[in-house]
PDB file of N, CA and C in Angstrom:
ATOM      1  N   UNK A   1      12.012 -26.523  -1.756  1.00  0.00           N
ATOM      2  CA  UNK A   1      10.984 -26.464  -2.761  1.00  0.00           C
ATOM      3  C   UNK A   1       9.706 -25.819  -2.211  1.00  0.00           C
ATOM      4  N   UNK A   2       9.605 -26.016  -1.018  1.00  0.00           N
ATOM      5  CA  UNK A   2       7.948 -25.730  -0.266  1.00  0.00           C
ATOM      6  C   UNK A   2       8.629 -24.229  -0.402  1.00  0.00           C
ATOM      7  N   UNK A   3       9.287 -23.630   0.071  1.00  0.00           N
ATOM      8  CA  UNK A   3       9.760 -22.124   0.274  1.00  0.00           C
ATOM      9  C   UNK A   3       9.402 -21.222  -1.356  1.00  0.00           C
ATOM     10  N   UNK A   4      10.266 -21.976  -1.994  1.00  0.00           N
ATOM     11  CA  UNK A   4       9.700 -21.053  -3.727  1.00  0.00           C
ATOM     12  C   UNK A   4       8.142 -21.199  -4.397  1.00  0.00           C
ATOM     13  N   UNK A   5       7.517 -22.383  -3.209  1.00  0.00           N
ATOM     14  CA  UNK A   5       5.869 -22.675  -3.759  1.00  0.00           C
ATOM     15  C   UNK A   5       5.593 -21.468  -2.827  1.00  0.00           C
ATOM     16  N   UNK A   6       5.905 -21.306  -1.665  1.00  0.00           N
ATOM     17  CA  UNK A   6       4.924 -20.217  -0.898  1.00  0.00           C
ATOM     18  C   UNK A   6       4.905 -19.087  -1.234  1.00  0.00           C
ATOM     19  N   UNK A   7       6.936 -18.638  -2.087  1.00  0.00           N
ATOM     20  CA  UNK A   7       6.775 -17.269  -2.777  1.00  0.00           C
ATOM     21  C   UNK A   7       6.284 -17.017  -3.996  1.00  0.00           C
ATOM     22  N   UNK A   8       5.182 -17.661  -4.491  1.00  0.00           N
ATOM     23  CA  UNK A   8       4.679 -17.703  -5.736  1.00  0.00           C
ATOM     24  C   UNK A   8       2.979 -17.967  -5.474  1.00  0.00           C
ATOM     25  N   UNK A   9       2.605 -18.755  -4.418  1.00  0.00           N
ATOM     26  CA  UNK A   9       1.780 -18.830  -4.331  1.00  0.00           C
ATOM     27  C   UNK A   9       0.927 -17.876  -3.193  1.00  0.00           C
ATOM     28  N   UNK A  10       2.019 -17.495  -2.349  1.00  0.00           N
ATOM     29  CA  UNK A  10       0.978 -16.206  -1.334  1.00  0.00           C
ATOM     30  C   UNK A  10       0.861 -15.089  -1.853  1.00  0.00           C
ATOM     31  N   UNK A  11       1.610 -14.451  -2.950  1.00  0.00           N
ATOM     32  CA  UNK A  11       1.406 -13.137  -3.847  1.00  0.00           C
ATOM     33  C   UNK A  11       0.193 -13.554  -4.751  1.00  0.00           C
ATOM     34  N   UNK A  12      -0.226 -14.747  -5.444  1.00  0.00           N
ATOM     35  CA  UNK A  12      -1.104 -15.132  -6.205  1.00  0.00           C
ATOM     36  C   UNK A  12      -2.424 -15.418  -5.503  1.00  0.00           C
ATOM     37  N   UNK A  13      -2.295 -15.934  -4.353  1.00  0.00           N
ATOM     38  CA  UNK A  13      -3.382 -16.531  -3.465  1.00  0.00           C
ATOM     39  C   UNK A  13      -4.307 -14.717  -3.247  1.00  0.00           C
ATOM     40  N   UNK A  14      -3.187 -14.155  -2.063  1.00  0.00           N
ATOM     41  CA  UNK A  14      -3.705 -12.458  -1.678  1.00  0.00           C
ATOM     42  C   UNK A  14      -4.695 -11.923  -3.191  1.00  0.00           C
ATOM     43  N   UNK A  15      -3.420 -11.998  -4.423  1.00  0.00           N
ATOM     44  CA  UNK A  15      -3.998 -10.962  -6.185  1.00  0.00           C
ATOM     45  C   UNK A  15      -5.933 -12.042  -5.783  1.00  0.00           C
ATOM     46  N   UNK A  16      -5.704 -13.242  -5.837  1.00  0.00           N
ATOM     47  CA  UNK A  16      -7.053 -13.525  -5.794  1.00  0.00           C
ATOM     48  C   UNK A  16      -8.296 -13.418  -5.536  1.00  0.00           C
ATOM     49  N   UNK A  17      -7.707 -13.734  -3.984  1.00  0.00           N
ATOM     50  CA  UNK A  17      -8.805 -12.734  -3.206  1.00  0.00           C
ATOM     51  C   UNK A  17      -9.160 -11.005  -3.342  1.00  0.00           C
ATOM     52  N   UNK A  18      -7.914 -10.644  -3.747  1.00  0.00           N
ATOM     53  CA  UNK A  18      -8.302  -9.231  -4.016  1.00  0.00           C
ATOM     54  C   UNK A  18      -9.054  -9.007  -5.112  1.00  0.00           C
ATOM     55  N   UNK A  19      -8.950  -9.250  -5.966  1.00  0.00           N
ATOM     56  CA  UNK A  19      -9.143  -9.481  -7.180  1.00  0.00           C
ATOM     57  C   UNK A  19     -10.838  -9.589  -6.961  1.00  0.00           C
ATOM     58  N   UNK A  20     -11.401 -10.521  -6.740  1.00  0.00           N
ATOM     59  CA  UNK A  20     -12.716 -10.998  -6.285  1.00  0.00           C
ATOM     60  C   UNK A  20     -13.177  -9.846  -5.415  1.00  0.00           C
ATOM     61  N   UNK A  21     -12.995  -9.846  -3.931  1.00  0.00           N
ATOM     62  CA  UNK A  21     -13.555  -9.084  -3.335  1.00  0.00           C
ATOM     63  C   UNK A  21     -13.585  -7.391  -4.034  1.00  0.00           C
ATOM     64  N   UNK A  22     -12.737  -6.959  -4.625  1.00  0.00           N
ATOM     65  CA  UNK A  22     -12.763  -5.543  -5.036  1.00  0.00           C
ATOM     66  C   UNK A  22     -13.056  -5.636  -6.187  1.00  0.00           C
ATOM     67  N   UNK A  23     -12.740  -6.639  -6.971  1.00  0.00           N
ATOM     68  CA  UNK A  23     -12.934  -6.339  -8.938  1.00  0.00           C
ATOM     69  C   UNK A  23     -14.792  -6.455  -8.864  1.00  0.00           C
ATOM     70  N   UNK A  24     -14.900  -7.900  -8.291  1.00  0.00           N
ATOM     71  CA  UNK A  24     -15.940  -8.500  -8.426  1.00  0.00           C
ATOM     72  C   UNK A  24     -16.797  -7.855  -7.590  1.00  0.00           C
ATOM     73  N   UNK A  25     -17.082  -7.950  -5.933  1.00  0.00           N
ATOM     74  CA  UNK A  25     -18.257  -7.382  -4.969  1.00  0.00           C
ATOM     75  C   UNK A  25     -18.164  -6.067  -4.978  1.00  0.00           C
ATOM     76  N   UNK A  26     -16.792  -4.880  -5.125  1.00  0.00           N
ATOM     77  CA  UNK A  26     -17.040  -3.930  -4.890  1.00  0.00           C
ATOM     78  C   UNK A  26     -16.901  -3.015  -5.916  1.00  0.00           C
ATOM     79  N   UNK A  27     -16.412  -3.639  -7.347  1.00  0.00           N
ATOM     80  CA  UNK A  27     -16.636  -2.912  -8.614  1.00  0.00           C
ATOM     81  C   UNK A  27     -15.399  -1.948  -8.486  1.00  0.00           C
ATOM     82  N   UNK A  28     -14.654  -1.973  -7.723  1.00  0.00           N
ATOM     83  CA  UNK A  28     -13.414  -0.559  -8.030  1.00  0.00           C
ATOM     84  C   UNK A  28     -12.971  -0.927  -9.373  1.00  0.00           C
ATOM     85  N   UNK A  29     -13.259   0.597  -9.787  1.00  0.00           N
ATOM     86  CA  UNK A  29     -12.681   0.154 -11.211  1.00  0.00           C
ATOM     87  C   UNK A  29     -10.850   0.263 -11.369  1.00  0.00           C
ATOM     88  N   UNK A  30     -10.767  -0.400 -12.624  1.00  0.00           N
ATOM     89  CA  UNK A  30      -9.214  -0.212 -12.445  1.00  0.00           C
ATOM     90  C   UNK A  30      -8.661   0.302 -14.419  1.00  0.00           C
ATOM     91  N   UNK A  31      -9.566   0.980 -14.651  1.00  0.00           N
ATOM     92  CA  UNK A  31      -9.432   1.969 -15.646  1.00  0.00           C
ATOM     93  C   UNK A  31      -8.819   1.083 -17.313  1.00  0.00           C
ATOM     94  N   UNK A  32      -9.597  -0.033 -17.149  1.00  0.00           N
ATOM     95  CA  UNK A  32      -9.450  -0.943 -18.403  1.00  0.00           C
ATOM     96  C   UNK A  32      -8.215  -2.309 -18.231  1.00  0.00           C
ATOM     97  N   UNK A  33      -7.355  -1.712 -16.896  1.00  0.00           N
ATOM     98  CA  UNK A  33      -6.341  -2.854 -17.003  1.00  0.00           C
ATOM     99  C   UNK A  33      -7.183  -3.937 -16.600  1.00  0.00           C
ATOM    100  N   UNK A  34      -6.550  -4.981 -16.731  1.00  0.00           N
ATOM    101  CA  UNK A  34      -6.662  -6.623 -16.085  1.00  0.00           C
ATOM    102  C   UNK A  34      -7.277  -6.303 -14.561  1.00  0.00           C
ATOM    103  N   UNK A  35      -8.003  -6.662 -13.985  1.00  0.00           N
ATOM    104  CA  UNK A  35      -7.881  -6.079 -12.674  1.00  0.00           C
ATOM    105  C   UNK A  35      -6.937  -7.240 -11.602  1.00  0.00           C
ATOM    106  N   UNK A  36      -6.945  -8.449 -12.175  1.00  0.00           N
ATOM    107  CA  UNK A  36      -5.761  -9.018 -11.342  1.00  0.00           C
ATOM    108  C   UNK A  36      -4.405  -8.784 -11.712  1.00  0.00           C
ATOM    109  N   UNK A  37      -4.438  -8.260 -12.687  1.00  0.00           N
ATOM    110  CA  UNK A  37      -2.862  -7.336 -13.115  1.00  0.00           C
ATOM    111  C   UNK A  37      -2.942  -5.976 -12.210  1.00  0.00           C
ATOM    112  N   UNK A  38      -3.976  -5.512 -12.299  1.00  0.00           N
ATOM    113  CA  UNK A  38      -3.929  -4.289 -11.193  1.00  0.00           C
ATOM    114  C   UNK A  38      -3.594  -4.468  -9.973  1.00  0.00           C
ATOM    115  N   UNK A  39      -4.003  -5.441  -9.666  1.00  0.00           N
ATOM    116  CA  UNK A  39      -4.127  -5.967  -7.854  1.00  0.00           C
ATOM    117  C   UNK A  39      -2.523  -6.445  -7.387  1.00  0.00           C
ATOM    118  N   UNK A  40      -2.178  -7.295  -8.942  1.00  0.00           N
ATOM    119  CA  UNK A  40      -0.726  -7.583  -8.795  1.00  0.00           C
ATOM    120  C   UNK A  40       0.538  -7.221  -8.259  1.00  0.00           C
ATOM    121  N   UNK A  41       0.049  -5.901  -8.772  1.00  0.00           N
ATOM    122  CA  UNK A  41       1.450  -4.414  -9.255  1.00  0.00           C
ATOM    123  C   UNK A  41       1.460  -3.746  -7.617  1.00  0.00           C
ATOM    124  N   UNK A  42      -0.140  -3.717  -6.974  1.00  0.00           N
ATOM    125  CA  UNK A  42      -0.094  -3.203  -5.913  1.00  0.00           C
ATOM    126  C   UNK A  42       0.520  -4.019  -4.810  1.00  0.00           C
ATOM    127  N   UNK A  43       0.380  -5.600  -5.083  1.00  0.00           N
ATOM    128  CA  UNK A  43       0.231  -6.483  -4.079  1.00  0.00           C
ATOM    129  C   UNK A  43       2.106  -6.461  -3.969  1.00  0.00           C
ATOM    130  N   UNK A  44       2.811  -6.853  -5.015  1.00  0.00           N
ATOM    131  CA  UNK A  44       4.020  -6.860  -4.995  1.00  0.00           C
ATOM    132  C   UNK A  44       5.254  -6.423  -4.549  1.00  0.00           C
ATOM    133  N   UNK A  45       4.360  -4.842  -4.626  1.00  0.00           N
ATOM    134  CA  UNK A  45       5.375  -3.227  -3.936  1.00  0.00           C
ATOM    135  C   UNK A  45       4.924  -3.638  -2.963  1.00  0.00           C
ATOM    136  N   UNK A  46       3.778  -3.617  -2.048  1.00  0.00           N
ATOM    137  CA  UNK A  46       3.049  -3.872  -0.503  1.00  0.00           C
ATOM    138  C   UNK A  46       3.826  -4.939   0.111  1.00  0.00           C
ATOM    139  N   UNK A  47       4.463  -6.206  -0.788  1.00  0.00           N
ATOM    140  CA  UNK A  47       4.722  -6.945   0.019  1.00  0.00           C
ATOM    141  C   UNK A  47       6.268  -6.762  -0.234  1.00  0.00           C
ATOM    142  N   UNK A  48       6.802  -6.224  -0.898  1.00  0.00           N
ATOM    143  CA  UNK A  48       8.568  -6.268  -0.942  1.00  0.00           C
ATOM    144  C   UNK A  48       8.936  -5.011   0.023  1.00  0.00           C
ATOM    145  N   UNK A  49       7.896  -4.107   0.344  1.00  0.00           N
ATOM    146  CA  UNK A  49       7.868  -3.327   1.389  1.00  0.00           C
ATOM    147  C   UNK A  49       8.043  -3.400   2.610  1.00  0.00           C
ATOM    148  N   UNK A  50       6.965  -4.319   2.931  1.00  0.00           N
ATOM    149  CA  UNK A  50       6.694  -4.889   4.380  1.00  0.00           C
ATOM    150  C   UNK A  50       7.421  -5.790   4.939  1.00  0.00           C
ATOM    151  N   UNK A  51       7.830  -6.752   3.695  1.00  0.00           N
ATOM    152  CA  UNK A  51       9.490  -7.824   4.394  1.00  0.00           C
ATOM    153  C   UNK A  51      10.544  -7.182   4.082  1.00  0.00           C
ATOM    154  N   UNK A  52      10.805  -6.218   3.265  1.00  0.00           N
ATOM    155  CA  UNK A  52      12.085  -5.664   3.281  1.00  0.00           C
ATOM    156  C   UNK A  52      12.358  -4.739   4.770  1.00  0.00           C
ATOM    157  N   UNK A  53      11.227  -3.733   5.375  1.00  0.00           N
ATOM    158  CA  UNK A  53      11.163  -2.694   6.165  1.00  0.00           C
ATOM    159  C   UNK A  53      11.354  -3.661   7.247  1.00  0.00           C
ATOM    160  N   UNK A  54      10.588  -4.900   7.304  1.00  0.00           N
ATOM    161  CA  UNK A  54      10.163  -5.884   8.546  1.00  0.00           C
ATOM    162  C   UNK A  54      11.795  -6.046   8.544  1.00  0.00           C
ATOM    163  N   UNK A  55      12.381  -7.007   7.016  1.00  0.00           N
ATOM    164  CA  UNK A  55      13.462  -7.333   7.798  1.00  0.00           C
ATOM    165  C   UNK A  55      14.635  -6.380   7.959  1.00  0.00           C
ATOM    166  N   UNK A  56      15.113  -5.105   7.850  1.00  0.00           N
ATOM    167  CA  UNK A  56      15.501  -4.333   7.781  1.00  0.00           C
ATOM    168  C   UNK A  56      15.915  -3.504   9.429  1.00  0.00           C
ATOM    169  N   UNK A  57      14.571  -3.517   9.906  1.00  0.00           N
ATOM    170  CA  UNK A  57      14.384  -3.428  11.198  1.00  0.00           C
ATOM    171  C   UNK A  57      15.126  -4.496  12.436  1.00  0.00           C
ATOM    172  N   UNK A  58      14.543  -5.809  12.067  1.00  0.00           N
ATOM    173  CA  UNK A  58      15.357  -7.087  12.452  1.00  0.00           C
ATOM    174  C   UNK A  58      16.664  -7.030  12.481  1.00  0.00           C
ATOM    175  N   UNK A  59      17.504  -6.448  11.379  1.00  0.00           N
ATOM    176  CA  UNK A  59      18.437  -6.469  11.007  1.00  0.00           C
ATOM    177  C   UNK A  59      19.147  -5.740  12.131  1.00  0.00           C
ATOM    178  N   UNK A  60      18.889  -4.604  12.694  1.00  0.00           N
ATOM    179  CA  UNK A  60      19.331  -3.564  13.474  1.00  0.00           C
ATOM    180  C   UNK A  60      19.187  -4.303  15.071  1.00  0.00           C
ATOM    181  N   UNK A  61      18.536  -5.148  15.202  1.00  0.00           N
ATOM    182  CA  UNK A  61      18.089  -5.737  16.490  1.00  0.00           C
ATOM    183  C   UNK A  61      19.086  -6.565  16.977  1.00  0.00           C
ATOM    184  N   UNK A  62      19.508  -7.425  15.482  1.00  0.00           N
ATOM    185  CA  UNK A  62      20.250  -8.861  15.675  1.00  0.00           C
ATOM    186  C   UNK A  62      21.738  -8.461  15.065  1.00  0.00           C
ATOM    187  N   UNK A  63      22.014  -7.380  15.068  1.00  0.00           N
ATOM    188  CA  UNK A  63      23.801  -6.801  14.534  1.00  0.00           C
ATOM    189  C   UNK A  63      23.771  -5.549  15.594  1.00  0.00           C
ATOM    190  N   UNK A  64      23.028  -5.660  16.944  1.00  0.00           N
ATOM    191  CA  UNK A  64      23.332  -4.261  17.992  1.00  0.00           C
ATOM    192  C   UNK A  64      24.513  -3.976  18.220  1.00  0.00           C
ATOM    193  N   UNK A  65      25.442  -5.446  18.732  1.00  0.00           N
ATOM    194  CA  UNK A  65      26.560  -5.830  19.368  1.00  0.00           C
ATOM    195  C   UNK A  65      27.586  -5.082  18.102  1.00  0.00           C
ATOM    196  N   UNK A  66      27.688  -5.881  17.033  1.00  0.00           N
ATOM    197  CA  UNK A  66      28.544  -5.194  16.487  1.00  0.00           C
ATOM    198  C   UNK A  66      28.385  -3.421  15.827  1.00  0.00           C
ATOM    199  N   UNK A  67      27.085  -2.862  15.831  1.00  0.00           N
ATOM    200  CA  UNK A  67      26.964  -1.721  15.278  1.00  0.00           C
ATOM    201  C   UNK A  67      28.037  -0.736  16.585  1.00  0.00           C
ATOM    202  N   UNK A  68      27.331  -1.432  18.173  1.00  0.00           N
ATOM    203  CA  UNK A  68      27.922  -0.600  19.325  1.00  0.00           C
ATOM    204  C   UNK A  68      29.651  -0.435  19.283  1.00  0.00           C
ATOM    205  N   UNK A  69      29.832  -1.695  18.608  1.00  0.00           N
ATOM    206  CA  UNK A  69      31.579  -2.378  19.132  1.00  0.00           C
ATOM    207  C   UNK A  69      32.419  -1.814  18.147  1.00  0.00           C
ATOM    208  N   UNK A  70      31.618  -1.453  16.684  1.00  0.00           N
ATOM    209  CA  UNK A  70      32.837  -1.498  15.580  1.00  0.00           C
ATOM    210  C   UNK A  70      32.441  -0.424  14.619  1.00  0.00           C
ATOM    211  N   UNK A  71      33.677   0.315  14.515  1.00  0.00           N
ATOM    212  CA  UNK A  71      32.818   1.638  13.602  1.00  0.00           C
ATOM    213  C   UNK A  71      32.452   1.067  11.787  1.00  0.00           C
ATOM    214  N   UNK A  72      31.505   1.354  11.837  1.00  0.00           N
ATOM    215  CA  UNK A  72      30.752   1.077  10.321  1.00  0.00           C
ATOM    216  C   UNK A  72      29.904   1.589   9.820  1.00  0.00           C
ATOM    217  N   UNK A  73      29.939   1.925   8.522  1.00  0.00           N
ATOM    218  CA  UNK A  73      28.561   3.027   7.794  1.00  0.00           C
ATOM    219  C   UNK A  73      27.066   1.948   8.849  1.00  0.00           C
ATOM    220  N   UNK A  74      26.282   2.861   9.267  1.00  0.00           N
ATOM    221  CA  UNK A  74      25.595   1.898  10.028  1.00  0.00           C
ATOM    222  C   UNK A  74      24.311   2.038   8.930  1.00  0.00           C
ATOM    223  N   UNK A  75      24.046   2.691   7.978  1.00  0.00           N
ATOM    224  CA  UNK A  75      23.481   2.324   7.312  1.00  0.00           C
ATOM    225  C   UNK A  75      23.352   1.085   6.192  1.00  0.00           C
ATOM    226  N   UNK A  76      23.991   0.440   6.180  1.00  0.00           N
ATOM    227  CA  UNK A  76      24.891  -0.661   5.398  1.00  0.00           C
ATOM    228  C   UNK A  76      24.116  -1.761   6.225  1.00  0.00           C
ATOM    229  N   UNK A  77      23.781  -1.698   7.485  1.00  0.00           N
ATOM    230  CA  UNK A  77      23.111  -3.374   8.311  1.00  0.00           C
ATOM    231  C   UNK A  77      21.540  -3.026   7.554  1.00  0.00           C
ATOM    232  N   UNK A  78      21.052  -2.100   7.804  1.00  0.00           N
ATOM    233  CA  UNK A  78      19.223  -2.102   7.084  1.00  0.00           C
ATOM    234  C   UNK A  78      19.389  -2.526   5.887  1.00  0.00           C
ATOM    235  N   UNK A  79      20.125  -1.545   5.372  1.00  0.00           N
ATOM    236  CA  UNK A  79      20.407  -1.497   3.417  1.00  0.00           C
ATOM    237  C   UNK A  79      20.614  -3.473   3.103  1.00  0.00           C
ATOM    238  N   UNK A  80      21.037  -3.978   3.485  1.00  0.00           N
ATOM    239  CA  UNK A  80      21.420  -5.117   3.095  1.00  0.00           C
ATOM    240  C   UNK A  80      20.089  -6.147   3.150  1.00  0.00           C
ATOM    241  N   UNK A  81      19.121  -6.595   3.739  1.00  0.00           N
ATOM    242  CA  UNK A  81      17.945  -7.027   4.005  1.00  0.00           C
ATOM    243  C   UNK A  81      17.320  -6.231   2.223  1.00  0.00           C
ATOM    244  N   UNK A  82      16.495  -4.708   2.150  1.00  0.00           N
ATOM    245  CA  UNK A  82      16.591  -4.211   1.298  1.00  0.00           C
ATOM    246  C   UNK A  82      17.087  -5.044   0.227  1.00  0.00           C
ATOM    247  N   UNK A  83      17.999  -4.893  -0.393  1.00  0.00           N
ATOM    248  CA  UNK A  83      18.591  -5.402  -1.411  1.00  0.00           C
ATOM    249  C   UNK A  83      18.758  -6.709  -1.923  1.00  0.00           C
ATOM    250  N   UNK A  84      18.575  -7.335  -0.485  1.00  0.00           N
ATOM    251  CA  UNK A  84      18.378  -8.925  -0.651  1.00  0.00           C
ATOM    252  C   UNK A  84      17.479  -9.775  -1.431  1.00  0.00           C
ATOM    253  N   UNK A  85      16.141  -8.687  -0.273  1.00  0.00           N
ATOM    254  CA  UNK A  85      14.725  -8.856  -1.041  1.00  0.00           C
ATOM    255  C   UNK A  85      14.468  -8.395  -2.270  1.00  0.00           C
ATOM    256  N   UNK A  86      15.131  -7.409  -3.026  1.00  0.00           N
ATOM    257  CA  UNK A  86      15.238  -6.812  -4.224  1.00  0.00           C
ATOM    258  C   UNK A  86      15.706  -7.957  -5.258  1.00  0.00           C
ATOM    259  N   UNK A  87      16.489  -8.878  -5.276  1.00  0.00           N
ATOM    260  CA  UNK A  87      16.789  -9.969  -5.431  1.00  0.00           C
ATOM    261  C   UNK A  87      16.362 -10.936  -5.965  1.00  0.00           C
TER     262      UNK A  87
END
C-alpha cells in the first residue's frame, strides 16, 4: 500500500512544488492551460523517462551473465524495464 501512496504522491508532491515555484514566483507562462496540468504532462514524461532509462540500464548490468552465455535479441533485456514502466 505505502508503494502505490508514493507513486501517486511523488508525481503530485514534485507538480506542486513546481507549480508554485514557476507558476507562482517566476510567472512562466503556460499559455492559458492549468499550470499544474502543465507541470503535470512535463513531470510524468521526465519521470517515466528517468526510471525507465535508469532501469533499463540496470537491466544490462544484472542479466551480463546471461547476455555473454546465451544468444538472444539483446535488445529484449533494456526493452523489458521500458515496457514495464509503460504499464
Amino acid at each position: 500500500m505505502l508503494g502505490a501512496a508514493w507513486a501517486l504522491l511523488q508525481p503530485a508532491a514534485a507538480m506542486g512544488i513546481f507549480a508554485l515555484l514557476f507558476g507562482r514566483f517566476a510567472r512562466i507562462p503556460s499559455d492559458g492551460i492549468p499550470y499544474p496540468l502543465f507541470v503535470a504532462c512535463g513531470l510524468v514524461t521526465w519521470m517515466y523517462l528517468a526510471s525507465s532509462v535508469g532501469a533499463g540500464a540496470m537491466s544490462l548490468v544484472e542479466h551480463r551473465a546471461l547476455l555473454t552465455k546465451v544468444y538472444l535479441p539483446r535488445l529484449l533485456v533494456p526493452l523489458a524495464p521500458l515496457v514495464t514502466y509503460l504499464l
